[in-house]
Protein backbone atom coordinates (compact mmCIF):
# COMPACT_ATOMS: atom_id res chain seq x y z
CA UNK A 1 15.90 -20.35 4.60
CA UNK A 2 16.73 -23.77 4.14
CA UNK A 3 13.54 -26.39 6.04
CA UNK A 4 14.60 -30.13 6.54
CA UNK A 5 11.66 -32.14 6.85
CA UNK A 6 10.98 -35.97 7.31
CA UNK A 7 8.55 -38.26 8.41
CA UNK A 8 8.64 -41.37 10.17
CA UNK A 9 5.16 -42.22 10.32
CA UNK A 10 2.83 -41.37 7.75
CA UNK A 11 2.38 -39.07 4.73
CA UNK A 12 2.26 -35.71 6.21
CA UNK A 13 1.90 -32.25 4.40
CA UNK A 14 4.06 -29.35 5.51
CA UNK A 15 2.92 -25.95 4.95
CA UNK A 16 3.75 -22.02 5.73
CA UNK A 17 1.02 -19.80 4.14
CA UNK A 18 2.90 -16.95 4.58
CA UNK A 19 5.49 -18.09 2.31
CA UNK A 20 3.40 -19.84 -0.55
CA UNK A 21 4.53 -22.60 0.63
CA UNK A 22 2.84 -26.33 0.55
CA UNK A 23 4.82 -29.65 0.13
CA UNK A 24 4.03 -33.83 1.28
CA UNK A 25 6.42 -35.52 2.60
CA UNK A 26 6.26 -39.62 2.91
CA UNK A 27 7.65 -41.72 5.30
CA UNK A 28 11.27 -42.64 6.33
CA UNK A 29 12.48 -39.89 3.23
CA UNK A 30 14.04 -36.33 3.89
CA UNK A 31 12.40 -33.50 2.12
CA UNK A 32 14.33 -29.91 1.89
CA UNK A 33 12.38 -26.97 0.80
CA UNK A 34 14.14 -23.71 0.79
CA UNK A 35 11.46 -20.54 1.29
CA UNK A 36 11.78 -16.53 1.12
CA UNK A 37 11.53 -15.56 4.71
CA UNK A 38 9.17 -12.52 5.08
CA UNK A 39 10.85 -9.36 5.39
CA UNK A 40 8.07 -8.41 8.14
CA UNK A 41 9.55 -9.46 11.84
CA UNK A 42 6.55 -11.78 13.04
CA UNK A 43 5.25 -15.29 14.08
CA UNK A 44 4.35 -17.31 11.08
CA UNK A 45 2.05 -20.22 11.22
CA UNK A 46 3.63 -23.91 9.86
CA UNK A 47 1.37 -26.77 10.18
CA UNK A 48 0.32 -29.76 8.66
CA UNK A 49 -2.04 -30.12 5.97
CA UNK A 50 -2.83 -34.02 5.79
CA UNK A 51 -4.79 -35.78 8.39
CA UNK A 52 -2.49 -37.69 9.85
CA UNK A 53 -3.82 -39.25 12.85
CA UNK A 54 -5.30 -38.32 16.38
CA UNK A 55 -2.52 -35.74 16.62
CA UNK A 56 -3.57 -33.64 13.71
CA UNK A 57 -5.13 -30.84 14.93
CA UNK A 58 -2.15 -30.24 17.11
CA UNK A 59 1.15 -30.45 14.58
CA UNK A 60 1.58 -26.61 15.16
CA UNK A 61 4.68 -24.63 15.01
CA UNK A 62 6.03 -21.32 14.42
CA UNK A 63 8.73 -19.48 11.84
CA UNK A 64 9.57 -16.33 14.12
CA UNK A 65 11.09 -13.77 11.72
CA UNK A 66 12.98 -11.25 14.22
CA UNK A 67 14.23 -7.67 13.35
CA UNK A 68 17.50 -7.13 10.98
CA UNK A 69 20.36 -6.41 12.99
């Protein structure tokens, strides 16, 4: 699974524990990180591992692995 991350702010650092996966990406460049997706169907925690401002605690989001068809 390919991820195509940028920033246009500030240094941030992308990360999916599930997946061994930790990266920092700086501003106004394009990162791509390619990852294993578990072979468990589940929701996977991504989130942000630098503070990057008031928002911090909030730059949540989810890698939903669903069953093979």
């Amino acid at each position: 699974m390919l991820f195509r991350i940028l920033s246009n702010d500030v240094i941030h650092g992308f990360n999916i524990p599930v997946a061994g996966l930790t990266t920092e990406f700086d501003p106004g460049s394009t990162r791509e990180v390619w990852i294993q997706a578990p072979n468990k169907p589940g929701k996977y925690l991504i989130q942000c591992l630098n503070y990057c401002g008031i928002g911090h605690a909030q730059m949540k989001a989810w890698l939903v692995v669903g069953e093979k068809t």
